[in-house]
C-alpha atoms as a PDB file:
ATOM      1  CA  UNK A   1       6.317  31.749  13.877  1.00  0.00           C
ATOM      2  CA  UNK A   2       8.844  33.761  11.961  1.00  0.00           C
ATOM      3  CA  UNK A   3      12.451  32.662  10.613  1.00  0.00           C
ATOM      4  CA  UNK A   4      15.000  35.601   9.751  1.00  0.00           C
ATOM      5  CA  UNK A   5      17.914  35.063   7.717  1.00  0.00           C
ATOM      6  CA  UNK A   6      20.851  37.156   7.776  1.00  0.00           C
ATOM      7  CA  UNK A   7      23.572  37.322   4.683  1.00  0.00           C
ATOM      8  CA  UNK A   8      24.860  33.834   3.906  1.00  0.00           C
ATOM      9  CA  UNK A   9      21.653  31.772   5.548  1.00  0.00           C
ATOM     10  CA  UNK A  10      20.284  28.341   5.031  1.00  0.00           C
ATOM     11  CA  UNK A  11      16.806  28.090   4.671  1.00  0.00           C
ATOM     12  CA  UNK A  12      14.504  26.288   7.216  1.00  0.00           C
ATOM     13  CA  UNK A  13      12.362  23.390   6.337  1.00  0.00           C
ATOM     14  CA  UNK A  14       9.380  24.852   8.003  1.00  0.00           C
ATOM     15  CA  UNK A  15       7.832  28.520   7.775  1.00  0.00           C
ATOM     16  CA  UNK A  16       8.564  31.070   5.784  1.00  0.00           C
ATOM     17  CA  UNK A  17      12.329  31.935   4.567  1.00  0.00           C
ATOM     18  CA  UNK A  18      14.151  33.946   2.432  1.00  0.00           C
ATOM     19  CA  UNK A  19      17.468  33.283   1.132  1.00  0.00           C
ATOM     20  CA  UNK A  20      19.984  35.959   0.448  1.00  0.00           C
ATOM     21  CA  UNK A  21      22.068  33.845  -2.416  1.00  0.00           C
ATOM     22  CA  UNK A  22      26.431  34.485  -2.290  1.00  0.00           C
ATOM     23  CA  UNK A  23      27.907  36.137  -5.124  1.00  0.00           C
ATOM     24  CA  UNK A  24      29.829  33.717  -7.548  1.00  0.00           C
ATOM     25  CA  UNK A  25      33.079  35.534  -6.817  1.00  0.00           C
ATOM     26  CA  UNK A  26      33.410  34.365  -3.139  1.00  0.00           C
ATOM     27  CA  UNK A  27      36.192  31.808  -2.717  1.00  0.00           C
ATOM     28  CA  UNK A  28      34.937  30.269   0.433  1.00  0.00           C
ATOM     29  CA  UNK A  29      31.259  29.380   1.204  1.00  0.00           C
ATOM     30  CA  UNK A  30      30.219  28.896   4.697  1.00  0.00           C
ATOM     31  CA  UNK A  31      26.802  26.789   5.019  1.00  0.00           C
ATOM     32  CA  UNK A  32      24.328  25.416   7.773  1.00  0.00           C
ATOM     33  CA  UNK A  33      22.575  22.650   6.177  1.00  0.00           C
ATOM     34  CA  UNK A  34      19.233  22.262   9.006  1.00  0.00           C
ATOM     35  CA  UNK A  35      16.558  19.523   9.104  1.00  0.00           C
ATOM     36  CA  UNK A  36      13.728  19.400  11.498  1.00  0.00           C
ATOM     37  CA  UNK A  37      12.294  15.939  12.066  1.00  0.00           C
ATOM     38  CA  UNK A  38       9.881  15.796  14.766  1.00  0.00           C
ATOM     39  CA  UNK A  39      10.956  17.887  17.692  1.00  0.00           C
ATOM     40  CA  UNK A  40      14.317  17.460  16.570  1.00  0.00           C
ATOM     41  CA  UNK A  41      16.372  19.688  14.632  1.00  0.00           C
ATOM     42  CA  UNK A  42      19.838  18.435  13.058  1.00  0.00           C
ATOM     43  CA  UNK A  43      22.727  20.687  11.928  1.00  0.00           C
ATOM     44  CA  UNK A  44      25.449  19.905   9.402  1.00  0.00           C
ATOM     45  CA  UNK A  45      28.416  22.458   9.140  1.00  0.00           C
ATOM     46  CA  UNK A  46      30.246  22.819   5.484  1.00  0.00           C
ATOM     47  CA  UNK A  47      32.782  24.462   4.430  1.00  0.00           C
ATOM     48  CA  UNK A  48      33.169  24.663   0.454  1.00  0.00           C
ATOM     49  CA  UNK A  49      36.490  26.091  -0.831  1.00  0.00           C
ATOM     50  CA  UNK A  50      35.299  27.464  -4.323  1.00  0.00           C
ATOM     51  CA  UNK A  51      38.903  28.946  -4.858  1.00  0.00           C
ATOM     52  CA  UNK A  52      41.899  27.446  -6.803  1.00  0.00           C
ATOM     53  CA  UNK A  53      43.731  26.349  -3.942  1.00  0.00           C
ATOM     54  CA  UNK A  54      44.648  24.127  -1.023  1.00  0.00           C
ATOM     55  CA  UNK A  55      43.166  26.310   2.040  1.00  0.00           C
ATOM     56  CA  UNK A  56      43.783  25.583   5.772  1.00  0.00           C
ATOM     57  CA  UNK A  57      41.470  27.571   8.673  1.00  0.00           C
ATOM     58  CA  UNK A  58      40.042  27.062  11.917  1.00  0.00           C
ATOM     59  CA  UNK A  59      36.323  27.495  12.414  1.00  0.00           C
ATOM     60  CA  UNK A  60      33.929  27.931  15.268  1.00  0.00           C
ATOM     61  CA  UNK A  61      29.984  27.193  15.691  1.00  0.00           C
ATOM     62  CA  UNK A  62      27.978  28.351  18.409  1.00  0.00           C
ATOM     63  CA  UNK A  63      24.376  27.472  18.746  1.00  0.00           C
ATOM     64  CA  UNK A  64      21.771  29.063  21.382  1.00  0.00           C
ATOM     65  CA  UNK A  65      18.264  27.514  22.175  1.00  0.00           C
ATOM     66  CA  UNK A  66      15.457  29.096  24.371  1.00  0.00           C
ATOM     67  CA  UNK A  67      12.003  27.937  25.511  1.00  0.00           C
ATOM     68  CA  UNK A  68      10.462  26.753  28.237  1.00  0.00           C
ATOM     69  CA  UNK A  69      12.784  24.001  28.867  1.00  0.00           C
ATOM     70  CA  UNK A  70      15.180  26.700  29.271  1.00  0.00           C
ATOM     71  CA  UNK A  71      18.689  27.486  27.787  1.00  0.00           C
ATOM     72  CA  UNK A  72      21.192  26.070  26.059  1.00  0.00           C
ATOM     73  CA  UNK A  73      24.471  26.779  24.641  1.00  0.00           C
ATOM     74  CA  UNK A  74      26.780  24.622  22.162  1.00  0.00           C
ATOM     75  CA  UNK A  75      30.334  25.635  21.111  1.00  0.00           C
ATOM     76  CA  UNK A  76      32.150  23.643  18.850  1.00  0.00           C
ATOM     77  CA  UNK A  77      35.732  24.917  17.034  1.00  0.00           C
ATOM     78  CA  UNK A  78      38.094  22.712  15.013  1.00  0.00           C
ATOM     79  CA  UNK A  79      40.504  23.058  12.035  1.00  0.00           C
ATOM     80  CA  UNK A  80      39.279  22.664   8.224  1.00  0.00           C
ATOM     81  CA  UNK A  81      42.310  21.920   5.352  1.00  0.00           C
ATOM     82  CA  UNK A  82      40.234  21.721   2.242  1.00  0.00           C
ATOM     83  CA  UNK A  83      42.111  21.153  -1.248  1.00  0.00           C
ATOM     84  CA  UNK A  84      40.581  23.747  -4.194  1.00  0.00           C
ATOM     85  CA  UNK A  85      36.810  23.303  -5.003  1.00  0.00           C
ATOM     86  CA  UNK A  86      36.694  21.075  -2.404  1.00  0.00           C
ATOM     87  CA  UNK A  87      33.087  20.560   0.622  1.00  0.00           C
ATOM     88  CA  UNK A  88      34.173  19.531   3.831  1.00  0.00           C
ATOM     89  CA  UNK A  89      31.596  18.454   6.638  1.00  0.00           C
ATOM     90  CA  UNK A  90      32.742  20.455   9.443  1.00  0.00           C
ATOM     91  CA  UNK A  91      30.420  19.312  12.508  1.00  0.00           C
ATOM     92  CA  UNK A  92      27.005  17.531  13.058  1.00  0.00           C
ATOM     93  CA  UNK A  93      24.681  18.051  15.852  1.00  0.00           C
ATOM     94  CA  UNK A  94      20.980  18.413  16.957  1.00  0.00           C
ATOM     95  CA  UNK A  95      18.929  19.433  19.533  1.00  0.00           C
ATOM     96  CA  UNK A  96      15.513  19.060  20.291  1.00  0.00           C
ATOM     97  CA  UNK A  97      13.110  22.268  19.683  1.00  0.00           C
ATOM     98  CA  UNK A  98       9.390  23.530  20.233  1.00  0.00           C
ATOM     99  CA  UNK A  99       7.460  26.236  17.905  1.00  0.00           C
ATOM    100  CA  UNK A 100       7.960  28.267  20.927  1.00  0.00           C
ATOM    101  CA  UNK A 101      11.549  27.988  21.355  1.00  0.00           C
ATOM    102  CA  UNK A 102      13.990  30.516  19.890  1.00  0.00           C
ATOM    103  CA  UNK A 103      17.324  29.594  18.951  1.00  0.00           C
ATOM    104  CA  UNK A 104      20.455  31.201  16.760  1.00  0.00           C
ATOM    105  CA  UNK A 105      23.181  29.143  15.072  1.00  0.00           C
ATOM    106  CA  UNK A 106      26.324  30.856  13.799  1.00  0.00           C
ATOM    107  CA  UNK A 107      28.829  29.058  12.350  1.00  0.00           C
ATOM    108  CA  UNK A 108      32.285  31.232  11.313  1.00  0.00           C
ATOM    109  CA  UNK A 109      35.545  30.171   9.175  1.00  0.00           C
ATOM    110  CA  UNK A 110      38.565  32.167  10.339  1.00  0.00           C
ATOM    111  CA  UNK A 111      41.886  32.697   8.678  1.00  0.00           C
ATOM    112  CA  UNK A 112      43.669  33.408  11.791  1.00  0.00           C
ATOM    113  CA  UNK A 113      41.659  36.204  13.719  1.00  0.00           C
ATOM    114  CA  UNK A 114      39.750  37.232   9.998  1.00  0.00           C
ATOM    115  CA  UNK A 115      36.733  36.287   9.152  1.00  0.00           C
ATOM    116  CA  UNK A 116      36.936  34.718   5.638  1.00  0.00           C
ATOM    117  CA  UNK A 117      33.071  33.100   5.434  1.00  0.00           C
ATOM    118  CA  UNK A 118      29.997  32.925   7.604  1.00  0.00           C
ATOM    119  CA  UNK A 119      26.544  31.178   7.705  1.00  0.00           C
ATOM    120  CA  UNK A 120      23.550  32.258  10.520  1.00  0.00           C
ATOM    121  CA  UNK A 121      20.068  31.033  11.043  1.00  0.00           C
ATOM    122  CA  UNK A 122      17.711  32.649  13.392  1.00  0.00           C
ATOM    123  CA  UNK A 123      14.284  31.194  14.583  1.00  0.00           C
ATOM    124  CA  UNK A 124      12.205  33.237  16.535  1.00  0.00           C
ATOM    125  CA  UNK A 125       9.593  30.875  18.092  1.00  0.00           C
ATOM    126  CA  UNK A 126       5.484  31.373  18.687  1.00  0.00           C
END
């Protein structure tokens, strides 16, 4: 069982992780918050505007799972307005998951067509 982390990445309750921390300097912070409870793994999407002012974006999550259940694909998109230094719970969801399934979460901020923040977990499974 391995878990890779890509810039920006939440760490895993479970294996091994690594976290690749943000600089102070970034004005908007992306996050997947995960917990795994059972065969269930929940998903919070935040959004933390570290800058000085009132921000408004759109953002987009997409999460793949596969095992031998088979596959599955979530999409959710929405807008965030977030006043300065302000967290904003985006989306929740969960799915359920084996230590042989593999799955990928990304979860994007967008200022227009620009990407302004970004979070990704990736689980490679047994």
């Amino acid at each position: 069982m391995a878990i890779f982390f890509f810039p920006l990445f939440a760490l895993l309750s479970f294996g091994q992780s690594t976290q690749n921390p943000m600089p102070a300097s970034q004005p908007y912070k992306a996050q997947l918050v995960t917990e795994e409870q059972g065969n269930m793994l929940s998903i919070n999407s935040q959004f933390t505007n570290n800058s000085n002012t009132d921000v408004s974006f759109s953002y987009r999550m997409k999460s793949e799972r596969a095992g031998t259940a088979g596959k599955s694909v979530n999409s959710q998109s929405g807008m965030v307005q977030a006043a300065a230094g302000q967290t904003i719970i985006l989306s929740k969801s969960s799915f359920s998951v084996t230590p042989q399934d593999t799955y990928t979460i990304v979860l994007e901020i967008l200022d227009q067509d620009k990407v302004v923040a970004q979070d990704m977990i990736v689980y490679q499974g047994n």
